[in-house]
Every structure is written in structure tokens, then in C-alpha cells.
Protein backbone atom coordinates (compact mmCIF):
# COMPACT_ATOMS: atom_id res chain seq x y z
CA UNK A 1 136.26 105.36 85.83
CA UNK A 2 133.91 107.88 86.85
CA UNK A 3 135.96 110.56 86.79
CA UNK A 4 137.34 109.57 82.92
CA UNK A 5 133.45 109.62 82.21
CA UNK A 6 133.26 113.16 83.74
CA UNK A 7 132.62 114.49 80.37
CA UNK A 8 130.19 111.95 79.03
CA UNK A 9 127.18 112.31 80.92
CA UNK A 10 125.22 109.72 79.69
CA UNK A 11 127.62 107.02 80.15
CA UNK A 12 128.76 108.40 83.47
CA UNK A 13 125.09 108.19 84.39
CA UNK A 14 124.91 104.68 82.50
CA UNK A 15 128.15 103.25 84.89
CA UNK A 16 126.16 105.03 87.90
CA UNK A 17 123.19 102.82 87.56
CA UNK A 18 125.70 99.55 87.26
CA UNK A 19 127.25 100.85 90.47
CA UNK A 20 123.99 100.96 92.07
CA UNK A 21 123.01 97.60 91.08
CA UNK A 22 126.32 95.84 92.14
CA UNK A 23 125.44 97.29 95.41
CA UNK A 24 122.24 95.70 95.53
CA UNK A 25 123.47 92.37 94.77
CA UNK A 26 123.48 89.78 97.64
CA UNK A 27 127.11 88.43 98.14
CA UNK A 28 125.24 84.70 98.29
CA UNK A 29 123.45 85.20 95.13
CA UNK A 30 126.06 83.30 93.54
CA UNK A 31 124.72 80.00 94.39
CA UNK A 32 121.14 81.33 92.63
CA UNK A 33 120.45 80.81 89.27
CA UNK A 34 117.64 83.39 88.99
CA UNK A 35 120.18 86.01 91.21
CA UNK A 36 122.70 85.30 88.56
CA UNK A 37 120.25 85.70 85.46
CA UNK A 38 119.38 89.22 87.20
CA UNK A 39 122.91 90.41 87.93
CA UNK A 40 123.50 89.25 84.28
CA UNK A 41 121.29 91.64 83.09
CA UNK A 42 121.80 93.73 85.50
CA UNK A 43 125.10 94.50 86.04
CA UNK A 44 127.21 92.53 83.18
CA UNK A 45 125.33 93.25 79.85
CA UNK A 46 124.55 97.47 80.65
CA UNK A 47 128.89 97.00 81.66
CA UNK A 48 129.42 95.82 78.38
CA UNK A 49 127.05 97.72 76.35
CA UNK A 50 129.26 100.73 78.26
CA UNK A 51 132.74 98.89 76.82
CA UNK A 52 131.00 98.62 73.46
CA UNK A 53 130.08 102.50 73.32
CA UNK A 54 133.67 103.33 74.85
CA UNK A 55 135.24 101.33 72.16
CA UNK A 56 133.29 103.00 69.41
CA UNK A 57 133.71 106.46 70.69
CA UNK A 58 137.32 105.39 70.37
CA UNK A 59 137.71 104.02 66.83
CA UNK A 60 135.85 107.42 65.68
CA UNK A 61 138.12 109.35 67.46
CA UNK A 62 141.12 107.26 66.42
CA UNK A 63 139.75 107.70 62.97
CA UNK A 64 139.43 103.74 61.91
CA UNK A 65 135.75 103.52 60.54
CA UNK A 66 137.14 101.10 57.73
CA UNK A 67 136.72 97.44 58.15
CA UNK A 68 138.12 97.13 61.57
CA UNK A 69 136.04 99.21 63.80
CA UNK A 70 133.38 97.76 65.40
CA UNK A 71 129.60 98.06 64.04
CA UNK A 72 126.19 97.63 65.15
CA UNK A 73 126.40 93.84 65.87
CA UNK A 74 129.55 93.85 67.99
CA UNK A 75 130.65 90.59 65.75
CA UNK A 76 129.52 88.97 62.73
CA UNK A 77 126.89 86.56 62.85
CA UNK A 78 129.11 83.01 62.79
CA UNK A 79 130.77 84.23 65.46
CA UNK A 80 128.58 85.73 67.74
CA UNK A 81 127.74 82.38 69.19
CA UNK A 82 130.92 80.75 69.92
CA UNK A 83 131.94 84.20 71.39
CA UNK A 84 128.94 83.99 73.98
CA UNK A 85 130.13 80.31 74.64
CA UNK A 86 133.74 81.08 75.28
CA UNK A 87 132.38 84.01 78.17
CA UNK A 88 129.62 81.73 79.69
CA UNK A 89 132.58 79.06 80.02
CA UNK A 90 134.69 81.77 81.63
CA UNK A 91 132.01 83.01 83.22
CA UNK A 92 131.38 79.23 85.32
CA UNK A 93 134.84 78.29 86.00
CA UNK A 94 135.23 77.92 89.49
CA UNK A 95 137.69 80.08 91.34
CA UNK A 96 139.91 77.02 92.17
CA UNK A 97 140.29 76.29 88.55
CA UNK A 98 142.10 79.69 88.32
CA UNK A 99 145.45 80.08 86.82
């Protein structure tokens, strides 16, 4: 991914501090609420505020600024809640309950 970023500096530098975090993270900090809040905010959210650029650099490039590209608030309003539902729930699943 890095080297795809080569020519975006600031979100190579963006996905370099993620990297560093992730490496921080303490492998039993799953089991800790407040460890899981931090690599939340961490790690996840800068990730997808990375996917989020990546995905509007694309529409622009692709051209598709109409009604389907993506804008400032990621999702409309009614469904920006049941959208951070459905990735919390993903999000706790254990890894037995894994297809």
C-alpha cells in the first residue's frame, strides 16, 4: 500500500502513522475496553478517513461528481447510524462466530 501511496505524500505519511500505531498496540489489548477505544481511534478511524480520501480521489479522477460520489458526510444523515451499528456488530463478533 505504501508503495501505491508513493506519490501521495500526505496519505503515505497518514498510513505511516497507522503503521506506527498498530505496532504499538498490545496483542492483549483486546480484552480492554479503554485499549480498544484507543486503537479505535487510533488505528481504525485515521484507516478509514485514508479509504474515504482514496475513494474520493477516485470518483474525481473517474469523473463521477454527480449524485453518486461520495461527499463531505460519507452518508446521509438516516443512515449514518445504522451504518455505525452494522460495523460495531461486525466489529464484536467473536472469531468463532466466523463464517
Amino acid at each position: 500500500m505504501r508503495r501505491a501511496l508513493g506519490h501521495n505524500p500526505d496519505l503515505a505519511r497518514d498510513l505511516n502513522r497507522v503503521v506506527d500505531q498498530l505496532r504499538k498496540v498490545n496483542p492483549n489489548a483486546f480484552n480492554d475496553p479503554s485499549q480498544m477505544a484507543l486503537l479505535k481511534n487510533e488505528v481504525i478511524e485515521p484507516l478509514r478517513q485514508i479509504e474515504i480520501e482514496l475513494a474520493r480521489r477516485l470518483q474525481a479522477k473517474l469523473g463521477n461528481n454527480g449524485s453518486g460520489a461520495l461527499s463531505d458526510g460519507d452518508a446521509p444523515d438516516r443512515y449514518r447510524k445504522l451504518i455505525e451499528e452494522y460495523y460495531r456488530r461486525l466489529s464484536a463478533r467473536s472469531p468463532e462466530a466466523k463464517p
